[in-house]
PDB file of N, CA and C in Angstrom:
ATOM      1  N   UNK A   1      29.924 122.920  78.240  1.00  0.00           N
ATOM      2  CA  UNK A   1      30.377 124.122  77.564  1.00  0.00           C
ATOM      3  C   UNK A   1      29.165 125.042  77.417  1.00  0.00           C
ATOM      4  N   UNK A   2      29.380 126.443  78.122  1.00  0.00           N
ATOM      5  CA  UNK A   2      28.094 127.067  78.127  1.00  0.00           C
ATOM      6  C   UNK A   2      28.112 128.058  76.298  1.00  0.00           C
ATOM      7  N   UNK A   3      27.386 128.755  76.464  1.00  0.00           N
ATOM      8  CA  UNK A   3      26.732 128.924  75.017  1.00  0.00           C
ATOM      9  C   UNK A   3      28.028 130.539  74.628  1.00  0.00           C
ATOM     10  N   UNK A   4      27.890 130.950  75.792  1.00  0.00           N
ATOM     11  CA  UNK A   4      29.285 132.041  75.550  1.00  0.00           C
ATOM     12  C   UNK A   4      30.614 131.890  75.124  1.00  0.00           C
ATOM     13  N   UNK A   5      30.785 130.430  75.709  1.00  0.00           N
ATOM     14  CA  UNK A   5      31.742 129.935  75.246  1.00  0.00           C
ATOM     15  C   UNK A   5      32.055 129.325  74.080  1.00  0.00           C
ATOM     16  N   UNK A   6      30.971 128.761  73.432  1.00  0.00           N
ATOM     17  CA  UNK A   6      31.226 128.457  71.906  1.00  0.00           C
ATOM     18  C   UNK A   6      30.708 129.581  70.810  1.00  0.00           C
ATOM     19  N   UNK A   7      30.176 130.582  71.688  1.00  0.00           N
ATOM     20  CA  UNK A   7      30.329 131.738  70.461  1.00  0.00           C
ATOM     21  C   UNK A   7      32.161 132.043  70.629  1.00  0.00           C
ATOM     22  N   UNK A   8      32.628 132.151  71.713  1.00  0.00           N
ATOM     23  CA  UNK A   8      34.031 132.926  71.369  1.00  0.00           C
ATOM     24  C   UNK A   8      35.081 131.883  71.107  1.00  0.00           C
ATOM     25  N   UNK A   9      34.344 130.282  71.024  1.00  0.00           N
ATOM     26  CA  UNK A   9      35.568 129.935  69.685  1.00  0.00           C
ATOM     27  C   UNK A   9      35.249 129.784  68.748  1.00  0.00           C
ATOM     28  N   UNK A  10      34.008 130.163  68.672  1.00  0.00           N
ATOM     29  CA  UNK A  10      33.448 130.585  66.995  1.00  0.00           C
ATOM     30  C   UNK A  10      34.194 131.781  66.312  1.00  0.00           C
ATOM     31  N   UNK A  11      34.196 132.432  67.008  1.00  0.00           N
ATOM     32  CA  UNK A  11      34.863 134.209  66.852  1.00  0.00           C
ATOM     33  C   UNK A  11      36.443 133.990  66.525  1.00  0.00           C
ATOM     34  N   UNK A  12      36.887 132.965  67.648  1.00  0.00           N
ATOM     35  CA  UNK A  12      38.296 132.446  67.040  1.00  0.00           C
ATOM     36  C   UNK A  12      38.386 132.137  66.361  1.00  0.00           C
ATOM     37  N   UNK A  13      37.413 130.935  65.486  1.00  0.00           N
ATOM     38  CA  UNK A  13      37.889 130.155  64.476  1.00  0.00           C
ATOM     39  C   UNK A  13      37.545 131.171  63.246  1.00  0.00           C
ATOM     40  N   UNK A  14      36.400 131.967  63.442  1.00  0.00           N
ATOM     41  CA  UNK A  14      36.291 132.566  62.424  1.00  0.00           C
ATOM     42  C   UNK A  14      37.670 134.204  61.842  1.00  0.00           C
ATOM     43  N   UNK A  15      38.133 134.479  63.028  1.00  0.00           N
ATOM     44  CA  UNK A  15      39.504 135.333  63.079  1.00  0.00           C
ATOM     45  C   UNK A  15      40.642 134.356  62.473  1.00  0.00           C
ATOM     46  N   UNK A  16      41.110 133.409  62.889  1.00  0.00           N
ATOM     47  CA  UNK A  16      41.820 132.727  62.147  1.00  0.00           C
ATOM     48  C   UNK A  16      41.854 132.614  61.059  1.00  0.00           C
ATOM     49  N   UNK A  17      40.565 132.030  60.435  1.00  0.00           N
ATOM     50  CA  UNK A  17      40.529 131.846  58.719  1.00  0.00           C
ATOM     51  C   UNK A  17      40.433 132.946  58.124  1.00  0.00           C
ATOM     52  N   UNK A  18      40.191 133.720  58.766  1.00  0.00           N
ATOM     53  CA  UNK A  18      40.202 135.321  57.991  1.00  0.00           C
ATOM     54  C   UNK A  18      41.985 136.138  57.905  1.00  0.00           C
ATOM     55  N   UNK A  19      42.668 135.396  59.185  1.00  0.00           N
ATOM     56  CA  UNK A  19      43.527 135.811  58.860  1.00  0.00           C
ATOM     57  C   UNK A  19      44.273 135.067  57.930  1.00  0.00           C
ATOM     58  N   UNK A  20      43.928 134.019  58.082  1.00  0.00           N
ATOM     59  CA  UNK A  20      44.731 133.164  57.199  1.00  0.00           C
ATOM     60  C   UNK A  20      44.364 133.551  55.799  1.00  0.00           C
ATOM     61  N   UNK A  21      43.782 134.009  55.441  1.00  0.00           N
ATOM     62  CA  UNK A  21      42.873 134.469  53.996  1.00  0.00           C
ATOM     63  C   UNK A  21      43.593 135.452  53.559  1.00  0.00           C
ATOM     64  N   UNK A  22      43.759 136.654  54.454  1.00  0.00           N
ATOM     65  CA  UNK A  22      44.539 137.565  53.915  1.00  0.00           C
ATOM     66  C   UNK A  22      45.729 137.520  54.267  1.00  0.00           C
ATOM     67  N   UNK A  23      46.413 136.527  54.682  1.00  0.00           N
ATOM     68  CA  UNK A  23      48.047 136.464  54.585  1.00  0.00           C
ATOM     69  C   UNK A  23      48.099 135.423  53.001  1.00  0.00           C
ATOM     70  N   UNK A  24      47.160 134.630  53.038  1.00  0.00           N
ATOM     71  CA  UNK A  24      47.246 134.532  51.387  1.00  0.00           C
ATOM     72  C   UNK A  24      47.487 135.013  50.644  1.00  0.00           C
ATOM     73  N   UNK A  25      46.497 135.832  50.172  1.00  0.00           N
ATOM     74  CA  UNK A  25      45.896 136.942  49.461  1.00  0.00           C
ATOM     75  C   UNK A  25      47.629 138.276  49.436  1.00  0.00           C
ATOM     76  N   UNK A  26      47.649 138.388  50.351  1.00  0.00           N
ATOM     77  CA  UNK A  26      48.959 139.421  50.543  1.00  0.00           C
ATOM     78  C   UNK A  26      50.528 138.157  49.765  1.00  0.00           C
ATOM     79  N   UNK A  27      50.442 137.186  49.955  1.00  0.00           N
ATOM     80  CA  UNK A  27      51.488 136.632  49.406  1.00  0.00           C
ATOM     81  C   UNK A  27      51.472 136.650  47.921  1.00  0.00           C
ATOM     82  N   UNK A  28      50.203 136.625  47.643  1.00  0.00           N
ATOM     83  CA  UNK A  28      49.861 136.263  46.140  1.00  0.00           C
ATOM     84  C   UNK A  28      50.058 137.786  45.248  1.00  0.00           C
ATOM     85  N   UNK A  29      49.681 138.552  45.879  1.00  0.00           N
ATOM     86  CA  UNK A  29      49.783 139.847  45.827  1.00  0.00           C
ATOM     87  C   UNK A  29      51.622 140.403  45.248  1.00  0.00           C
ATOM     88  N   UNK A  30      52.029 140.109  46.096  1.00  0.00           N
ATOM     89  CA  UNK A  30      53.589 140.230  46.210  1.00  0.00           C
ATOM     90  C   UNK A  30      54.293 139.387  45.229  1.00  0.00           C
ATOM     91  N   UNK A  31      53.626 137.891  45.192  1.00  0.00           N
ATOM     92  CA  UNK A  31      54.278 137.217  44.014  1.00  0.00           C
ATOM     93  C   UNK A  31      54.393 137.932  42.566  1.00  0.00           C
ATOM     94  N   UNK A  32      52.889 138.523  42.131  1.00  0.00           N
ATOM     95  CA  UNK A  32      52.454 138.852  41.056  1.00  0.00           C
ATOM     96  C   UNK A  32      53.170 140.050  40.486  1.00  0.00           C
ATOM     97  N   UNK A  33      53.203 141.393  42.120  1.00  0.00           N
ATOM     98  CA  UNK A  33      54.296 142.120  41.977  1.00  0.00           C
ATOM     99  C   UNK A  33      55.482 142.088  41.710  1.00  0.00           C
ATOM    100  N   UNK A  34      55.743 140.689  42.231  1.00  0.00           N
ATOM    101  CA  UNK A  34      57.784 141.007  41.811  1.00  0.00           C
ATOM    102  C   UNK A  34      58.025 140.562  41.009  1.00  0.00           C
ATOM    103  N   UNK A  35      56.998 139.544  40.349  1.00  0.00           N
ATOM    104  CA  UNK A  35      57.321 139.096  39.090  1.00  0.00           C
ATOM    105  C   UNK A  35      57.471 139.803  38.100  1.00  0.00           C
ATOM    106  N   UNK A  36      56.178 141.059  38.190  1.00  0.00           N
ATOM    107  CA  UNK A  36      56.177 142.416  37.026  1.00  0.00           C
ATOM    108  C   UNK A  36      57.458 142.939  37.230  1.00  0.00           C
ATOM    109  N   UNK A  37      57.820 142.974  38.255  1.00  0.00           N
ATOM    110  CA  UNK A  37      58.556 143.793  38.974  1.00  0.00           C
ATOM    111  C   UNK A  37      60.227 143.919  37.873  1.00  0.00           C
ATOM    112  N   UNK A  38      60.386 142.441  38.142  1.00  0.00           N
ATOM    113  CA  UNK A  38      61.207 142.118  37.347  1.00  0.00           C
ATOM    114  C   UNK A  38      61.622 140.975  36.202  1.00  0.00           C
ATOM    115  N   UNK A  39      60.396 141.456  35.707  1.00  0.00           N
ATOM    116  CA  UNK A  39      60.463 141.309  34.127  1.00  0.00           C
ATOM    117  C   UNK A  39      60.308 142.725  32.972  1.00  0.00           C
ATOM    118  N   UNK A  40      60.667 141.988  31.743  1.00  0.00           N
ATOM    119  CA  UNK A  40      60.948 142.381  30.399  1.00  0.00           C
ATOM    120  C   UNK A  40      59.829 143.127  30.167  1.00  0.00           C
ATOM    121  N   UNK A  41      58.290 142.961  31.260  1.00  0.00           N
ATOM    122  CA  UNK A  41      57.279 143.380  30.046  1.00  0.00           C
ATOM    123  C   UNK A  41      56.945 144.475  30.420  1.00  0.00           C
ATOM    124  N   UNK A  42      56.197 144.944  29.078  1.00  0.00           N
ATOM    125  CA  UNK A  42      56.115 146.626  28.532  1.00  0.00           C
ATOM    126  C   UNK A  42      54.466 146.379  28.379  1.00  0.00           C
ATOM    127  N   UNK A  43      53.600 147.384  29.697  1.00  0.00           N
ATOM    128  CA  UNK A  43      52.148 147.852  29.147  1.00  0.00           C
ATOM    129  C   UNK A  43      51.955 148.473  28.186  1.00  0.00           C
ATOM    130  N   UNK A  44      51.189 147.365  27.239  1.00  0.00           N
ATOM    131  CA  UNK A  44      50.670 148.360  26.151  1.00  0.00           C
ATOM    132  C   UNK A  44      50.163 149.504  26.267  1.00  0.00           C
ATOM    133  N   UNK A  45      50.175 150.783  25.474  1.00  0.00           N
ATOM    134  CA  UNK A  45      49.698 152.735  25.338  1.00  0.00           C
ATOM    135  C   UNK A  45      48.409 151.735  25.083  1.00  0.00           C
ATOM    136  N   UNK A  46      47.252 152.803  25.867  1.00  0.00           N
ATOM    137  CA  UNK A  46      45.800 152.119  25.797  1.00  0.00           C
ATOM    138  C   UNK A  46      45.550 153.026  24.639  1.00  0.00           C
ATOM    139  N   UNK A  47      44.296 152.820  23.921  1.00  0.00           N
ATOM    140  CA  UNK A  47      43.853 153.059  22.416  1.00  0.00           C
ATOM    141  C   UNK A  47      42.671 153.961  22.505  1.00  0.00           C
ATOM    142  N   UNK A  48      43.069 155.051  22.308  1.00  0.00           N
ATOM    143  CA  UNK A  48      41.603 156.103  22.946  1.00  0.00           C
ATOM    144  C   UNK A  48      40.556 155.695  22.491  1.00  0.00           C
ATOM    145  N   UNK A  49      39.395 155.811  23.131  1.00  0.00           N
ATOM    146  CA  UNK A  49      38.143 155.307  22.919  1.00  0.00           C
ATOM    147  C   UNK A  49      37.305 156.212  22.867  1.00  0.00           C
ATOM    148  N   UNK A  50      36.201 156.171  22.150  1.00  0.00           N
ATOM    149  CA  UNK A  50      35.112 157.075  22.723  1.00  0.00           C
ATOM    150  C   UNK A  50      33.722 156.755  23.555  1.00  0.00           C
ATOM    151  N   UNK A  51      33.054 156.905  23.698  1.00  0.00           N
ATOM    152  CA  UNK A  51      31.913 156.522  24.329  1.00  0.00           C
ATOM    153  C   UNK A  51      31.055 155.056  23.705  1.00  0.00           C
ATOM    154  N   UNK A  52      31.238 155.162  22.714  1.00  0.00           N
ATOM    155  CA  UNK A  52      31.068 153.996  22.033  1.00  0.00           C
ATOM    156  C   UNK A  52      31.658 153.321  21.608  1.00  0.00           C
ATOM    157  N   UNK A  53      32.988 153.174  22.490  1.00  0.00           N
ATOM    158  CA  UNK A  53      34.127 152.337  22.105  1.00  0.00           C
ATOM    159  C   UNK A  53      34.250 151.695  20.993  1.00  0.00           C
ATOM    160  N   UNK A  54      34.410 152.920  20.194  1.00  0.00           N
ATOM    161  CA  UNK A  54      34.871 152.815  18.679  1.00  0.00           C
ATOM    162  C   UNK A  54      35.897 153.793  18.957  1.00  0.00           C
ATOM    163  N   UNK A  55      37.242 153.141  17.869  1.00  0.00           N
ATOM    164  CA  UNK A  55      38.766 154.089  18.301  1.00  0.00           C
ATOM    165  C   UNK A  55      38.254 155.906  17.819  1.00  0.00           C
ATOM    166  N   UNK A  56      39.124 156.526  18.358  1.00  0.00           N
ATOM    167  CA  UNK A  56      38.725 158.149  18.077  1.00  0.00           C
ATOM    168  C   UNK A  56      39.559 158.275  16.538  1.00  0.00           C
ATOM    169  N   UNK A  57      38.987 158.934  15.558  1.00  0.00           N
ATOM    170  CA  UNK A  57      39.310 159.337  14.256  1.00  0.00           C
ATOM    171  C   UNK A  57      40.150 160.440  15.315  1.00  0.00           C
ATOM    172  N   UNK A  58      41.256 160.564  14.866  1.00  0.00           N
ATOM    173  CA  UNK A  58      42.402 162.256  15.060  1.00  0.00           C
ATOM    174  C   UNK A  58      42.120 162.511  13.474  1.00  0.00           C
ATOM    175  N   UNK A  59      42.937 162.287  12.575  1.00  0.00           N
ATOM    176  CA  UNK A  59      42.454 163.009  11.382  1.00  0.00           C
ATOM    177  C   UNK A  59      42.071 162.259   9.792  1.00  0.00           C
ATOM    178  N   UNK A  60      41.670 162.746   8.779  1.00  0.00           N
ATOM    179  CA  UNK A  60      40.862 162.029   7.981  1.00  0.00           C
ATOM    180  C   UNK A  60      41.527 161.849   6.734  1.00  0.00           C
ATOM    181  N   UNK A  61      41.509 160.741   6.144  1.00  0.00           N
ATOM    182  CA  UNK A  61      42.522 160.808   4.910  1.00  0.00           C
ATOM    183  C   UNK A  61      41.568 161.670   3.822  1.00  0.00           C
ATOM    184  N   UNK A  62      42.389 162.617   3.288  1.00  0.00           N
ATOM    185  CA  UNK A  62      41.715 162.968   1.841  1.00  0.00           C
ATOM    186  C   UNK A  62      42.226 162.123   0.588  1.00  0.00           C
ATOM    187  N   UNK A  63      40.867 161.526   0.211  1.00  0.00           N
ATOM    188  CA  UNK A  63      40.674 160.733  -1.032  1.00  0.00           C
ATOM    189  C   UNK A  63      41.409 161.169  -2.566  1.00  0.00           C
ATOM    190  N   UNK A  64      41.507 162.850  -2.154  1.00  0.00           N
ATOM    191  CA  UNK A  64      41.499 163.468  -3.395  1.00  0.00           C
ATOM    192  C   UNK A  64      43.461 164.167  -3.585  1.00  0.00           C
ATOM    193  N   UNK A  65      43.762 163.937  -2.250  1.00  0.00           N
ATOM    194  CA  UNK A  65      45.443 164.214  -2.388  1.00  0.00           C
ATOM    195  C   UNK A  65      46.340 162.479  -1.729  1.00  0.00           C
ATOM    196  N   UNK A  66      45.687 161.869  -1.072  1.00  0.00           N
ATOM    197  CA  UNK A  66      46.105 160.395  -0.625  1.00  0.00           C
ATOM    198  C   UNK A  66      47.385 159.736  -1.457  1.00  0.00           C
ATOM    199  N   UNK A  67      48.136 159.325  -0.926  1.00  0.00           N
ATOM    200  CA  UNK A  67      48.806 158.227  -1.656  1.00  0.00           C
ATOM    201  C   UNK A  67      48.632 156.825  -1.164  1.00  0.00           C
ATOM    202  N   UNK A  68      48.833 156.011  -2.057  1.00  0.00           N
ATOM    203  CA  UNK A  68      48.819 154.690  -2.017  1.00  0.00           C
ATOM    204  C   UNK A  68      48.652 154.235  -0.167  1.00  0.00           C
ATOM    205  N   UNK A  69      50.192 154.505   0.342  1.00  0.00           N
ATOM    206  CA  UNK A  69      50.756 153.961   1.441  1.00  0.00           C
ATOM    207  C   UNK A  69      49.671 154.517   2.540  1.00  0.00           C
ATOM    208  N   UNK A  70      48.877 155.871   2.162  1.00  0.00           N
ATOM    209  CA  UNK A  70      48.333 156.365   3.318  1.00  0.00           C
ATOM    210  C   UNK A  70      46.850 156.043   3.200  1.00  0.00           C
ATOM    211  N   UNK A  71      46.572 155.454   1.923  1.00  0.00           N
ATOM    212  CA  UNK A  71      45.098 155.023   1.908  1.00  0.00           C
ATOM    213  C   UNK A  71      45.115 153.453   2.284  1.00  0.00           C
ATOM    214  N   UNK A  72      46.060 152.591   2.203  1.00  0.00           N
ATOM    215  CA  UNK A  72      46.030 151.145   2.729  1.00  0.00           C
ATOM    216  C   UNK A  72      46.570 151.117   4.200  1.00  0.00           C
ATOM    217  N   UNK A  73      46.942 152.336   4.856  1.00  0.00           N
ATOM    218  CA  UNK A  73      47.034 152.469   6.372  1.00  0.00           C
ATOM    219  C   UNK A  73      45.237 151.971   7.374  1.00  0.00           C
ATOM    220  N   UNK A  74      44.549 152.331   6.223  1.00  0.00           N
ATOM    221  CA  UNK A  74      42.692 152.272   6.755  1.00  0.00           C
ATOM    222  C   UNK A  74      42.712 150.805   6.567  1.00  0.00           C
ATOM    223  N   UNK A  75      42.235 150.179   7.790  1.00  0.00           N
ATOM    224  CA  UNK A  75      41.636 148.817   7.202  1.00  0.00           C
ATOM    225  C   UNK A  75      40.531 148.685   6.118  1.00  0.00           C
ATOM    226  N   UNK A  76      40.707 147.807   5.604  1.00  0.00           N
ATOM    227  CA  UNK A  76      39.776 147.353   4.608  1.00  0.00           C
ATOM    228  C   UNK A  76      40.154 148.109   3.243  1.00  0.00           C
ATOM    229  N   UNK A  77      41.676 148.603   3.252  1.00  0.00           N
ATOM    230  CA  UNK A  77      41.903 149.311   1.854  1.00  0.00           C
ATOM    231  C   UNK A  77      43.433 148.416   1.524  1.00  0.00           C
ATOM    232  N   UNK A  78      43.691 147.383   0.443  1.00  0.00           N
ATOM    233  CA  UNK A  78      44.769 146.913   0.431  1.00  0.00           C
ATOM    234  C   UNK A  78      45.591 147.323  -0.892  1.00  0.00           C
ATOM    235  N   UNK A  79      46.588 147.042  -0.857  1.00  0.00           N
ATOM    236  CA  UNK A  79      47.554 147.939  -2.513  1.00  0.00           C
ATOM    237  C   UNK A  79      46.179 147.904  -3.026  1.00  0.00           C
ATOM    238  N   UNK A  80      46.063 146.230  -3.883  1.00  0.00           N
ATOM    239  CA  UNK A  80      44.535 146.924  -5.481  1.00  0.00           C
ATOM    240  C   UNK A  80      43.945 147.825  -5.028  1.00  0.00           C
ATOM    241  N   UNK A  81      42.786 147.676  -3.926  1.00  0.00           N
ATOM    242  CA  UNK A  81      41.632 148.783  -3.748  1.00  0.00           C
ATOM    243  C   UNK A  81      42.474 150.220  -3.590  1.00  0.00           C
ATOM    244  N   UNK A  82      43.758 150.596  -3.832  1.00  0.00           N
ATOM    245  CA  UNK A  82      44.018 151.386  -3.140  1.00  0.00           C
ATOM    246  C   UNK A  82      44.851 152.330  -4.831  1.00  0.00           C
ATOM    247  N   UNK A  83      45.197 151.033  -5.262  1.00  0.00           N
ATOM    248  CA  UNK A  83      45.429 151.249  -6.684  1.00  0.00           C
ATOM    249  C   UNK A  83      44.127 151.540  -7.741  1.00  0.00           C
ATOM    250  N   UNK A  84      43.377 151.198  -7.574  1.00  0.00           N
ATOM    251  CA  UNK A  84      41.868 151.611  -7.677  1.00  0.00           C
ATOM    252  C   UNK A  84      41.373 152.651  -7.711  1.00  0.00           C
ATOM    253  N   UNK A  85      41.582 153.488  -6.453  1.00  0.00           N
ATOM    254  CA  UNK A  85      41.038 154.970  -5.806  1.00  0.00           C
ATOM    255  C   UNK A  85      41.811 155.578  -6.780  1.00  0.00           C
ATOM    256  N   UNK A  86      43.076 155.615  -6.599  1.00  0.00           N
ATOM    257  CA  UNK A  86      44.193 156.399  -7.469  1.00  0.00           C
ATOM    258  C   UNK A  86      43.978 156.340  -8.619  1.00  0.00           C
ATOM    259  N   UNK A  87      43.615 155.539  -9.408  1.00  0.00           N
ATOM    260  CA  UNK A  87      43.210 155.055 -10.913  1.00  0.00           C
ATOM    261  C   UNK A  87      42.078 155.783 -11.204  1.00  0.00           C
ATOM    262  N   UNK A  88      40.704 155.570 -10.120  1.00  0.00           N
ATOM    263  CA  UNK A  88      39.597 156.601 -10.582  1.00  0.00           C
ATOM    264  C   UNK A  88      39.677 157.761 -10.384  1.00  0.00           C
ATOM    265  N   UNK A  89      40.850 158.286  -9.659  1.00  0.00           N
ATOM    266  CA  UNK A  89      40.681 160.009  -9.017  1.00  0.00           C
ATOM    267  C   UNK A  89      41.922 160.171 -10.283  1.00  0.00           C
ATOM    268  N   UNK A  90      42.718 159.802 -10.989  1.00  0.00           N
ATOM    269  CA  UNK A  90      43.230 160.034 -12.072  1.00  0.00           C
ATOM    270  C   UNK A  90      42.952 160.375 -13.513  1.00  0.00           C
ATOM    271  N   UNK A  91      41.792 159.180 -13.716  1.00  0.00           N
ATOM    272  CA  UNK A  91      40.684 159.340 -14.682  1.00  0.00           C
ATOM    273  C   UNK A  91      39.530 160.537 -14.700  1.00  0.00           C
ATOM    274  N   UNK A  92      38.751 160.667 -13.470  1.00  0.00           N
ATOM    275  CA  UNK A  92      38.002 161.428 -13.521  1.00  0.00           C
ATOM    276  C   UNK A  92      38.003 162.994 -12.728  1.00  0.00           C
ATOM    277  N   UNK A  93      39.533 162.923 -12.374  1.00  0.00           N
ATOM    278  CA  UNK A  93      39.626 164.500 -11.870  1.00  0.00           C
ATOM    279  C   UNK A  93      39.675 164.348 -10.657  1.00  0.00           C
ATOM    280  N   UNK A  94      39.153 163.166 -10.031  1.00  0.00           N
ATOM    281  CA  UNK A  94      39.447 163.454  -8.281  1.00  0.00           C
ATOM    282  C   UNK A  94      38.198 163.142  -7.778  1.00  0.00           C
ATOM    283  N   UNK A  95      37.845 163.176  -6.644  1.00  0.00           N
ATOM    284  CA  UNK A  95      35.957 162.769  -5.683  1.00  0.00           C
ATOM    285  C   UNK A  95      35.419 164.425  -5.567  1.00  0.00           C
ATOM    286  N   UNK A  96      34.606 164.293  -5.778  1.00  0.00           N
ATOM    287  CA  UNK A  96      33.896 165.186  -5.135  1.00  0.00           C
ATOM    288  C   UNK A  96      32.724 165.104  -3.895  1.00  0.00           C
ATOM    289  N   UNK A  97      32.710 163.754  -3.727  1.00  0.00           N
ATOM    290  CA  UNK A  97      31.636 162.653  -2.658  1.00  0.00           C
ATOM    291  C   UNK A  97      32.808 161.537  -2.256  1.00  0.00           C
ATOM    292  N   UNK A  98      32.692 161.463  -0.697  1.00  0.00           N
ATOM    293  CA  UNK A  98      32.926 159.775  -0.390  1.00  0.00           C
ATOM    294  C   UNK A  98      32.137 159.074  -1.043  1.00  0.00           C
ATOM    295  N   UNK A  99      31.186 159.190  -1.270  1.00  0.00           N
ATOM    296  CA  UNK A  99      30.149 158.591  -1.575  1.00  0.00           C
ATOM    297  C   UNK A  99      30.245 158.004  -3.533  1.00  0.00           C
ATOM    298  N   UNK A 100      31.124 158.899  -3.734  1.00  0.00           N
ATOM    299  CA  UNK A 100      31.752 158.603  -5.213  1.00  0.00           C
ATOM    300  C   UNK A 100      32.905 157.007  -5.085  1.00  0.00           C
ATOM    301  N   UNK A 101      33.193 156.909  -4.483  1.00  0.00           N
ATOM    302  CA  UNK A 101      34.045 155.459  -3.904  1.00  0.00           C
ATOM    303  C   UNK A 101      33.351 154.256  -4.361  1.00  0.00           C
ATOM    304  N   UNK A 102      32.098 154.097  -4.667  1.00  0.00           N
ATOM    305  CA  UNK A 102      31.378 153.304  -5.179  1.00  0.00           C
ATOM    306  C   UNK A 102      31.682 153.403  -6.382  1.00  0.00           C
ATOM    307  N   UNK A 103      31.769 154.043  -7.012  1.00  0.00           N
ATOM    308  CA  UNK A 103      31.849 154.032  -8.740  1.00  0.00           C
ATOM    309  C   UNK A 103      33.669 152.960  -8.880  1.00  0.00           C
ATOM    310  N   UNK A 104      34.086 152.964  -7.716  1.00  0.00           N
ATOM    311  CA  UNK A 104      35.491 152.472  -7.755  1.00  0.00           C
ATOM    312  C   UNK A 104      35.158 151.073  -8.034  1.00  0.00           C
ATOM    313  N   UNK A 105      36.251 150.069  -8.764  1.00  0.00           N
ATOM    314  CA  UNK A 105      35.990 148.922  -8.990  1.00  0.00           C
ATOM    315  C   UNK A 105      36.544 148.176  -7.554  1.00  0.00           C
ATOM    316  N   UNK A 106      35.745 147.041  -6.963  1.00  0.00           N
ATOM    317  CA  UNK A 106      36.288 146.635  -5.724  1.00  0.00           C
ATOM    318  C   UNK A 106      35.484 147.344  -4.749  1.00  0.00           C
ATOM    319  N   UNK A 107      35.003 148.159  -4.489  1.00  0.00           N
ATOM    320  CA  UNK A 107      34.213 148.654  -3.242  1.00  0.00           C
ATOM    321  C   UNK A 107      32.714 148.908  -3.242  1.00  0.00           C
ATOM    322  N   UNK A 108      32.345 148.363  -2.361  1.00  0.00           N
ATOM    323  CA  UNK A 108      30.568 148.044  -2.569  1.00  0.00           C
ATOM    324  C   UNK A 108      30.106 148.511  -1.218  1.00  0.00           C
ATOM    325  N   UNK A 109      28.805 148.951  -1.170  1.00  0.00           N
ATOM    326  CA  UNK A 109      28.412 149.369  -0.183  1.00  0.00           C
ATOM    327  C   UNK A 109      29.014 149.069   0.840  1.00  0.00           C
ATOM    328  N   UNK A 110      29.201 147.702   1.838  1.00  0.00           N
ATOM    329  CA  UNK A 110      29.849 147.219   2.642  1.00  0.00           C
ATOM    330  C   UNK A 110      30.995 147.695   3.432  1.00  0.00           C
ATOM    331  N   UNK A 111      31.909 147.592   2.175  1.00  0.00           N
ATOM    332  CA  UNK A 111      32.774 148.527   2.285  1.00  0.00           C
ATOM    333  C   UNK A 111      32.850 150.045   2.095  1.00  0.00           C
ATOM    334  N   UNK A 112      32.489 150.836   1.629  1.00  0.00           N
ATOM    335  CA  UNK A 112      31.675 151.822   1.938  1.00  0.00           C
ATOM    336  C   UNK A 112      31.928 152.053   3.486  1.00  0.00           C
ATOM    337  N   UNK A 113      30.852 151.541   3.778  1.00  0.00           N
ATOM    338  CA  UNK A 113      30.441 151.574   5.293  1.00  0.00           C
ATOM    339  C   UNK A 113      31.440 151.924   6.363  1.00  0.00           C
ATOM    340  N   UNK A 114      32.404 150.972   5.960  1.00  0.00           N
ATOM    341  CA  UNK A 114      33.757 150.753   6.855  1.00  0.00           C
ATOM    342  C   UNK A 114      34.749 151.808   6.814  1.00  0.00           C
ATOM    343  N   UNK A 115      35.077 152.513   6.053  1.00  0.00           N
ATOM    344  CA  UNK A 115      35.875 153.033   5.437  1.00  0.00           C
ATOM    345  C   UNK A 115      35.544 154.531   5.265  1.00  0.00           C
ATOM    346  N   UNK A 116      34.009 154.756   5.485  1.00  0.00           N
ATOM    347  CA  UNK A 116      33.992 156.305   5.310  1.00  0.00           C
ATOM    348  C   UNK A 116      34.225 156.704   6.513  1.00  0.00           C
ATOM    349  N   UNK A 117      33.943 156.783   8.090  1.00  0.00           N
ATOM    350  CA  UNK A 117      34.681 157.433   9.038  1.00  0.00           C
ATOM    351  C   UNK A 117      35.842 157.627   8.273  1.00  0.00           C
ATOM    352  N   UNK A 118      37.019 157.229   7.825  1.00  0.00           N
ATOM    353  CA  UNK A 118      38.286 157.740   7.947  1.00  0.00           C
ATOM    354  C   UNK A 118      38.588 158.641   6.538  1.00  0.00           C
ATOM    355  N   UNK A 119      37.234 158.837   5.703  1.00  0.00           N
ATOM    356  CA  UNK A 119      37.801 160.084   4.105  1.00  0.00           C
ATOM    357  C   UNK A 119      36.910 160.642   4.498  1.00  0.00           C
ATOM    358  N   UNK A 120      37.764 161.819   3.621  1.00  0.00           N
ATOM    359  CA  UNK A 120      37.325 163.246   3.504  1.00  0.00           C
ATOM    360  C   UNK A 120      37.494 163.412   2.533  1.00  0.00           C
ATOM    361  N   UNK A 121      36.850 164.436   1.246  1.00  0.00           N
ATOM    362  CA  UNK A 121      37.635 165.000   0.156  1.00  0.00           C
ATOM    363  C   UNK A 121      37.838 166.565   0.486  1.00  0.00           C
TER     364      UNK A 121
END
């Protein structure tokens, strides 16, 4: 067997497994499709991001008109802490600082932290 000749059933064998690779690949393809195809499931709406894939604030709760339901919509604010805010902006007239949220019973720097992206007064 001269040397030309086992390059071109090299070339064969190597065409073969290649085709065989992508008639795989194309079956698997098609499975995955028809399965989506026909099923029940629903892509989740993706969650806008920003550059620092932290979610995008659209708009900001004010501390100083808020109700209950729309200040425990923010993570890290549950009924108490939320019964709280309402209790000190009742007592003392309202925020004039996020930064007044501290004087609230239940919220400490930490929280703080978390929670001011989403107030405004």
């Amino acid at each position: 067997m001269t040397v030309k000749e086992k390059r071109r059933i090299n070339a064969n064998v190597v065409f073969a497994v290649l085709t065989v690779t992508y008639i795989a690949f194309c079956a698997v393809i098609w499975c995955v499709y028809d399965s989506l195809r026909n099923s029940s499931y629903v892509e989740p709406l993706p969650l806008e991001m920003s550059a620092a894939d932290e979610p995008v604030i659209i708009s900001k709760t004010d501390l100083n008109t808020a109700l209950a339901e729309e200040l425990m919509a923010i993570s890290g604010i549950g009924e108490v802490m939320a019964g709280n805010i309402i209790e000190y902006r009742e007592q003392n007239g309202g925020f004039t600082d996020v930064d007044e949220l501290l004087e609230v019973r239940g919220i400490g720097k930490k929280t703080l932290a978390k929670i001011r992206p989403y107030l405004t007064v």
